[in-house]
Protein backbone atom coordinates (compact mmCIF):
# COMPACT_ATOMS: atom_id res chain seq x y z
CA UNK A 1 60.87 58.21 138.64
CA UNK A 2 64.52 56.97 138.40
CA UNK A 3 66.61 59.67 138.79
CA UNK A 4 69.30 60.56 135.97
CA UNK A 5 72.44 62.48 136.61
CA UNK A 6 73.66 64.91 134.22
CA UNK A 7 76.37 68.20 134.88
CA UNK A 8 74.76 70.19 137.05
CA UNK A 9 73.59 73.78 135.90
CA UNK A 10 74.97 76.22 138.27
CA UNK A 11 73.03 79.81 138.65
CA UNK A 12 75.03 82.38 140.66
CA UNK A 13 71.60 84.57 142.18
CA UNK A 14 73.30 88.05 142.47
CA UNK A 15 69.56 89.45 143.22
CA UNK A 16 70.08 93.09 144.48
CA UNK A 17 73.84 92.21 145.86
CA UNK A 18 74.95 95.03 143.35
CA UNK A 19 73.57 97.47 145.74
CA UNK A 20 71.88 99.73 143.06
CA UNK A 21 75.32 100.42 141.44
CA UNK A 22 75.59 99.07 138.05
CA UNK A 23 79.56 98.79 138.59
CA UNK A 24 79.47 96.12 140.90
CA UNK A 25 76.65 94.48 139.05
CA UNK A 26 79.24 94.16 136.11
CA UNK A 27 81.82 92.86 138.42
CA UNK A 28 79.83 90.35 139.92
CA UNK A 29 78.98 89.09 136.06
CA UNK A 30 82.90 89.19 135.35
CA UNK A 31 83.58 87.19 138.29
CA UNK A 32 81.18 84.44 138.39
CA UNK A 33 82.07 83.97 134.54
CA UNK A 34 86.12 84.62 134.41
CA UNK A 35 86.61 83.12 138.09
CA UNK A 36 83.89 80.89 139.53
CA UNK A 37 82.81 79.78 136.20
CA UNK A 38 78.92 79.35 136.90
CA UNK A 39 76.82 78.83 134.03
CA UNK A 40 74.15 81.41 134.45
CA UNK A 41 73.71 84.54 137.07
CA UNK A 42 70.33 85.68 137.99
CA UNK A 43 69.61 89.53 139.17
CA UNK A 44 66.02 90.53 140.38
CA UNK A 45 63.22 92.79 138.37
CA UNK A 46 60.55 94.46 140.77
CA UNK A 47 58.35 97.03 139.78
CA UNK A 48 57.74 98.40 143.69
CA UNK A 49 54.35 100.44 143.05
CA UNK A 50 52.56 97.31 141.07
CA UNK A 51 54.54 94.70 143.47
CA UNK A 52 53.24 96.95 147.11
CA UNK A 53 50.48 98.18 148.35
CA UNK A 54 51.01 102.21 149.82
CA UNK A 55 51.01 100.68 153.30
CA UNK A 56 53.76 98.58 152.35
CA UNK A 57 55.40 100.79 150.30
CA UNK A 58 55.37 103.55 153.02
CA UNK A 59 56.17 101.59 156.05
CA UNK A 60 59.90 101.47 157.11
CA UNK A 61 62.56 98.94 156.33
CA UNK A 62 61.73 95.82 158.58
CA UNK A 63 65.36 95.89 159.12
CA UNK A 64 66.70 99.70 159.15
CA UNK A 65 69.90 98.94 159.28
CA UNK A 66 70.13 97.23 155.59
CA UNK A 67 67.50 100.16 154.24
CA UNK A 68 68.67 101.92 151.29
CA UNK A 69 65.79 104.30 151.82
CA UNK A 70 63.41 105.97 154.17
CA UNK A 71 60.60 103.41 153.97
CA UNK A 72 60.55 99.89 152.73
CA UNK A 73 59.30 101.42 148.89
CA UNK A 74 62.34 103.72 149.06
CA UNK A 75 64.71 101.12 150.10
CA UNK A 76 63.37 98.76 147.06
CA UNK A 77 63.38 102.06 144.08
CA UNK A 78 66.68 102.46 145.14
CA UNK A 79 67.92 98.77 143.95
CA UNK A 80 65.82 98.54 140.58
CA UNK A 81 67.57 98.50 137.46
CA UNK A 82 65.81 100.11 134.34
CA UNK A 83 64.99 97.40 131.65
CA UNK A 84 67.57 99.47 129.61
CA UNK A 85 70.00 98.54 132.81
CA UNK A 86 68.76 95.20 132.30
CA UNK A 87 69.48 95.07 128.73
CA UNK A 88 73.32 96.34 129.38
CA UNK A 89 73.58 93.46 131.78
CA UNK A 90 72.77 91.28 129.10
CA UNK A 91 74.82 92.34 127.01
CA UNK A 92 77.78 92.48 129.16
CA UNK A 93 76.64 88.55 129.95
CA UNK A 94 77.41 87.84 126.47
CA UNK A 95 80.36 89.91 126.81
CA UNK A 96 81.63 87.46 129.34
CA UNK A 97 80.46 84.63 128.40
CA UNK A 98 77.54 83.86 130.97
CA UNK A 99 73.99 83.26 130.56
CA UNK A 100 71.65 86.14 132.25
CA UNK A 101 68.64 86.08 133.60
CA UNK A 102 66.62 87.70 136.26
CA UNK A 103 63.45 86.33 138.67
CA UNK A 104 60.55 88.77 137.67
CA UNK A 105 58.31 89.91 140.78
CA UNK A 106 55.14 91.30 139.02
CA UNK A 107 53.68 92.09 135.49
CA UNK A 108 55.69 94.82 134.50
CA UNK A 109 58.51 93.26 135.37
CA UNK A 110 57.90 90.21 133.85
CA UNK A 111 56.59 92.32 130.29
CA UNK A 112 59.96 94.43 130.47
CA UNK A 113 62.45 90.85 130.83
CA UNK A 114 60.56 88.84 128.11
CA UNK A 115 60.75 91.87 125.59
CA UNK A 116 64.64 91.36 125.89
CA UNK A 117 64.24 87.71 125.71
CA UNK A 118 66.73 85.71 128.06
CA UNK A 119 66.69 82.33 128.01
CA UNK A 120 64.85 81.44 131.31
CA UNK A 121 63.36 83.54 133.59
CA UNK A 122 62.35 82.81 137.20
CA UNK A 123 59.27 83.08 139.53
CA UNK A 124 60.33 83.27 143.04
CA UNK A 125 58.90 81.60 145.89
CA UNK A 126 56.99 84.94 146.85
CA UNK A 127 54.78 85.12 143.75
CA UNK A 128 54.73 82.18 142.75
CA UNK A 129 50.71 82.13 143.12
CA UNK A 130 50.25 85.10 140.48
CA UNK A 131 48.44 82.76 138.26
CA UNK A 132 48.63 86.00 136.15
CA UNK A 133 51.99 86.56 135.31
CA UNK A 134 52.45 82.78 135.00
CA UNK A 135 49.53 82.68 132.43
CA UNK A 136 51.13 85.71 130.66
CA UNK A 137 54.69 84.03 130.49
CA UNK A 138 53.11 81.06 129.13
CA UNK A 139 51.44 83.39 126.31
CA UNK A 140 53.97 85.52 125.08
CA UNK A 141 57.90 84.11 126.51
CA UNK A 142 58.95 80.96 124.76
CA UNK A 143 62.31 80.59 127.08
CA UNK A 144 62.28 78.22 130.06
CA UNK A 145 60.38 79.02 132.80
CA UNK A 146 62.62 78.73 136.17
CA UNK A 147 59.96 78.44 139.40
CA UNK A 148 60.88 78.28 143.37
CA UNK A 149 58.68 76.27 145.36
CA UNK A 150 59.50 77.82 149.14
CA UNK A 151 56.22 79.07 151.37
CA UNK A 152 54.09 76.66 149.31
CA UNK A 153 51.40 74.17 150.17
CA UNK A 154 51.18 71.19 148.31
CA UNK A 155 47.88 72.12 146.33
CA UNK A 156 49.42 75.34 145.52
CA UNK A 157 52.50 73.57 144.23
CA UNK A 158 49.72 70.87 142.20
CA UNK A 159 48.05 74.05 140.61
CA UNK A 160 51.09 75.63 139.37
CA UNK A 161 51.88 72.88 137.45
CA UNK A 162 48.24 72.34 136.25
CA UNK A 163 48.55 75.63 134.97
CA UNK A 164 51.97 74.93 132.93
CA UNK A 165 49.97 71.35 131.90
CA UNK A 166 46.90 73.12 131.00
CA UNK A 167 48.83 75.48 128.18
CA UNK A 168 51.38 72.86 127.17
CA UNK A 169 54.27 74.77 129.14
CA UNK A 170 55.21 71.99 131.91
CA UNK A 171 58.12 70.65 129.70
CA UNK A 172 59.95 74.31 130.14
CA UNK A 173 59.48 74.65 133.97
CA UNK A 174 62.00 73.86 135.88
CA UNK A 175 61.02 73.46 139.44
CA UNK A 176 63.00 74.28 142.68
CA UNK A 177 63.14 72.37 145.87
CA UNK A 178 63.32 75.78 148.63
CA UNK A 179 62.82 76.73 152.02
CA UNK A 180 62.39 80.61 151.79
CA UNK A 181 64.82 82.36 154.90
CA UNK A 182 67.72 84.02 154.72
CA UNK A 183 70.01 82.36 156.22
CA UNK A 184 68.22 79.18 156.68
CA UNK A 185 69.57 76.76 159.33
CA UNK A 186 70.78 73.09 158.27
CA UNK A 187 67.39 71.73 160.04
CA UNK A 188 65.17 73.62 157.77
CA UNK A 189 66.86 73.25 154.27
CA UNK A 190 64.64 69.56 153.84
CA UNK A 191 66.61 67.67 151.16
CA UNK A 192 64.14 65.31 150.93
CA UNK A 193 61.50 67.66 149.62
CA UNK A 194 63.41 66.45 146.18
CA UNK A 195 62.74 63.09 146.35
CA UNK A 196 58.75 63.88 146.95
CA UNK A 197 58.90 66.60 144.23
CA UNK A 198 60.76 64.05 142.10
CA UNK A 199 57.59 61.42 142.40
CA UNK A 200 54.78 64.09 142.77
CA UNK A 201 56.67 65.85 139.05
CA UNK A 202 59.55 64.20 137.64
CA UNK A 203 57.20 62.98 134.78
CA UNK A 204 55.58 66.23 134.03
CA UNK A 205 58.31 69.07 134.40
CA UNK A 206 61.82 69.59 132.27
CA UNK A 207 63.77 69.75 135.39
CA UNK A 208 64.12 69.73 139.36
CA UNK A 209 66.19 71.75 141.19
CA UNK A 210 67.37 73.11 144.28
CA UNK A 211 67.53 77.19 145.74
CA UNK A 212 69.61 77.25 148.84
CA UNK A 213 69.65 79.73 151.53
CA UNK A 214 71.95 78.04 154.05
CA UNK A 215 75.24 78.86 154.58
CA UNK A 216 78.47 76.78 152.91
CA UNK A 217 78.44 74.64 150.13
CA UNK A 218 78.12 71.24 151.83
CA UNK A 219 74.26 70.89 151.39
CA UNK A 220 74.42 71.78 147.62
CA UNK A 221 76.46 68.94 146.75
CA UNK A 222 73.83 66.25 148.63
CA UNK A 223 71.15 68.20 146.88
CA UNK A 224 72.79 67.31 143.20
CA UNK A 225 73.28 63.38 144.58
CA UNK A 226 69.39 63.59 145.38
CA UNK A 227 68.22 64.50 141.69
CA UNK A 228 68.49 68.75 141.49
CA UNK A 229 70.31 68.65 138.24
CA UNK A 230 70.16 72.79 138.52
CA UNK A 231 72.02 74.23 142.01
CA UNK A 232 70.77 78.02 142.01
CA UNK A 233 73.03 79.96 145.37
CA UNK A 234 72.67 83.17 146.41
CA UNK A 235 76.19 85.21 145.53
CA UNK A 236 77.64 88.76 147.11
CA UNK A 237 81.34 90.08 146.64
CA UNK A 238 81.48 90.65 149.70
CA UNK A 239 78.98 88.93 153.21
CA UNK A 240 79.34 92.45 155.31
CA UNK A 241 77.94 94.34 152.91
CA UNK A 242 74.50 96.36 153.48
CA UNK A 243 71.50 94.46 152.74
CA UNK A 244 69.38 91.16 153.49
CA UNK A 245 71.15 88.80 151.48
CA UNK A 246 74.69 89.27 151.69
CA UNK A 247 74.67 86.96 154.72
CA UNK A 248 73.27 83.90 153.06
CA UNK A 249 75.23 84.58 150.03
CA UNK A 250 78.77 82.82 148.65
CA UNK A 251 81.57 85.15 148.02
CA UNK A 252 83.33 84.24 144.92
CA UNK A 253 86.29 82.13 146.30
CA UNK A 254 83.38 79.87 147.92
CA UNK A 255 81.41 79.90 144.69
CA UNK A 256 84.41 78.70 142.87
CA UNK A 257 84.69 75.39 145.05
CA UNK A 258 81.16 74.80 144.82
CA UNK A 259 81.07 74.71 140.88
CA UNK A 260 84.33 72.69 141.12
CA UNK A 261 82.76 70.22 143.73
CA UNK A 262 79.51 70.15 141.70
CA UNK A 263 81.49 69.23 138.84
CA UNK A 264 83.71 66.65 140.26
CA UNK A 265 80.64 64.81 142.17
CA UNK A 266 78.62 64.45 138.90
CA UNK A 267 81.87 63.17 136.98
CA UNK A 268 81.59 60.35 139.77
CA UNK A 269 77.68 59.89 139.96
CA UNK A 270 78.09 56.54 137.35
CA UNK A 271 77.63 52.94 137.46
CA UNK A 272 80.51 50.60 136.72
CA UNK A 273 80.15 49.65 133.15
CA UNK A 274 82.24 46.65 133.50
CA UNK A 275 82.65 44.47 137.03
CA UNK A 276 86.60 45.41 136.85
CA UNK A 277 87.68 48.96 135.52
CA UNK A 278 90.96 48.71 133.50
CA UNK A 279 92.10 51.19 136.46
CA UNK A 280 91.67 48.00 138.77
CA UNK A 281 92.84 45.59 136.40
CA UNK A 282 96.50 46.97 137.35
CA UNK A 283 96.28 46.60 140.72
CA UNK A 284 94.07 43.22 140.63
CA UNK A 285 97.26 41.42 138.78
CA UNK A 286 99.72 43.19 141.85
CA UNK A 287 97.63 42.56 145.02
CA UNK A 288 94.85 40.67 144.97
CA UNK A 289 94.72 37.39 147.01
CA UNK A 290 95.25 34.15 144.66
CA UNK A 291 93.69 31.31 145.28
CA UNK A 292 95.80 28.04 146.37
């Protein structure tokens, strides 16, 4: 598939970087609209009880040190936001002039987001195989479905978007090139993974993207010259903060540059439309060599 180049959609993933505190989840809307001008943020929706089994939910934080609770189920009740939370960041979204949305981990998640209807939702990497939810979105949310491909084979990749194919869904699914680690080193991020996801589904989906989980902004910019048309980045207000993704997350004066280098790159991604730009022209009539 020949690959088109349009300006890139930029998705600022705040996940649970608010920290449970609905104060700094409205600052990090204000500032990746007022100051780092993204297009969209993303928080998280998990409904821990459905989403983890009771081993799961009572074993302790992998990593104590970032726990916001006693076990791992504490730790993930404590960073949930009501769908009336959910709701208010919506509406403060609008507010700011910023799209919202919000990956959806499980059922009840995924009922609670549709019912306020924002206009794509995404399946991350780690349940991306709950054929479920993904027939359920395709049922009853007519928004753009936003999907991660990290930690998945190729035939689980294939039947995803059979499934999208199957109910006439494919052309709102925007798939996402991803290697699923937090941070992920420059030898694992596999920017080629778009050009095979570009001739395995460029036909068949709306769009291909990329979800990086590297650190800087460097990578993000090949990924747009490769085809991802939407750049989706992890985003904190601060790196030392408590908690798993802070690390592998932009703060908002490296945000900014990235949307401004995203922007400038796909200004240049054209062809010449004529063999001599008029900008040339000038300094073809002062310098270039004339034949004798």
């Amino acid at each position: 598939m020949v690959k088109t180049y349009q300006k890139p959609f930029i998705i600022a993933e705040a996940g649970c970087n608010h920290m449970g505190q609905m104060r700094i989840a409205k600052q990090l809307i204000e500032i990746a609209a007022s100051f780092c001008k993204a297009d969209a943020i993303k928080f998280q929706k998990r409904c821990p009880r459905e989403l983890l089994t009771p081993e799961q939910y009572n074993s302790p934080h992998p990593n104590p040190k970032n726990s916001y609770g006693k076990t791992y189920g504490e730790h993930r009740e404590f960073l949930e936001f009501t769908a009336t939370q959910h709701q208010q960041l919506k509406d403060w979204c609008d507010e700011f002039g910023i799209i919202y949305s919000t990956s959806v981990w499980d059922m009840t998640s995924a009922k609670e987001i549709a019912a306020i209807n924002p206009k794509f939702i995404k399946i991350p990497s780690a349940c991306n195989n709950h054929y479920e939810m993904l027939q359920w979105l395709c049922d009853n949310y007519d928004g753009e479905i936003q999907l991660s491909f990290g930690m998945t084979t190729y035939e689980e990749e294939r039947n995803i978007v059979e499934l999208f194919e199957k109910n006439g869904r494919n052309k709102d699914l925007v798939i996402f090139a991803c290697t699923s680690g937090y941070p992920v080193p420059y030898e694992d991020v596999c920017l080629l993974e778009l050009n095979r996801l570009y001739d395995t589904f460029g036909n068949t989906v709306k769009k291909i993207g990329f979800s990086g989980h590297h650190i800087g902004t460097a990578i993000d910019i090949a990924a747009y010259a490769l085809g991802a048309t939407v750049i989706e980045r992890h985003y904190t207000l601060d790196k030392t903060w408590k908690g798993t993704d802070h690390a592998a997350s932009l703060e908002p004066e490296e945000f900014k540059i990235l949307v401004r280098d995203l922007n400038r790159v796909s200004m240049a991604m054209t062809a010449k439309p004529e063999e001599i730009l008029p900008i040339e022209k000038i300094q073809r009539d002062k310098l270039k060599y004339r034949c004798r």
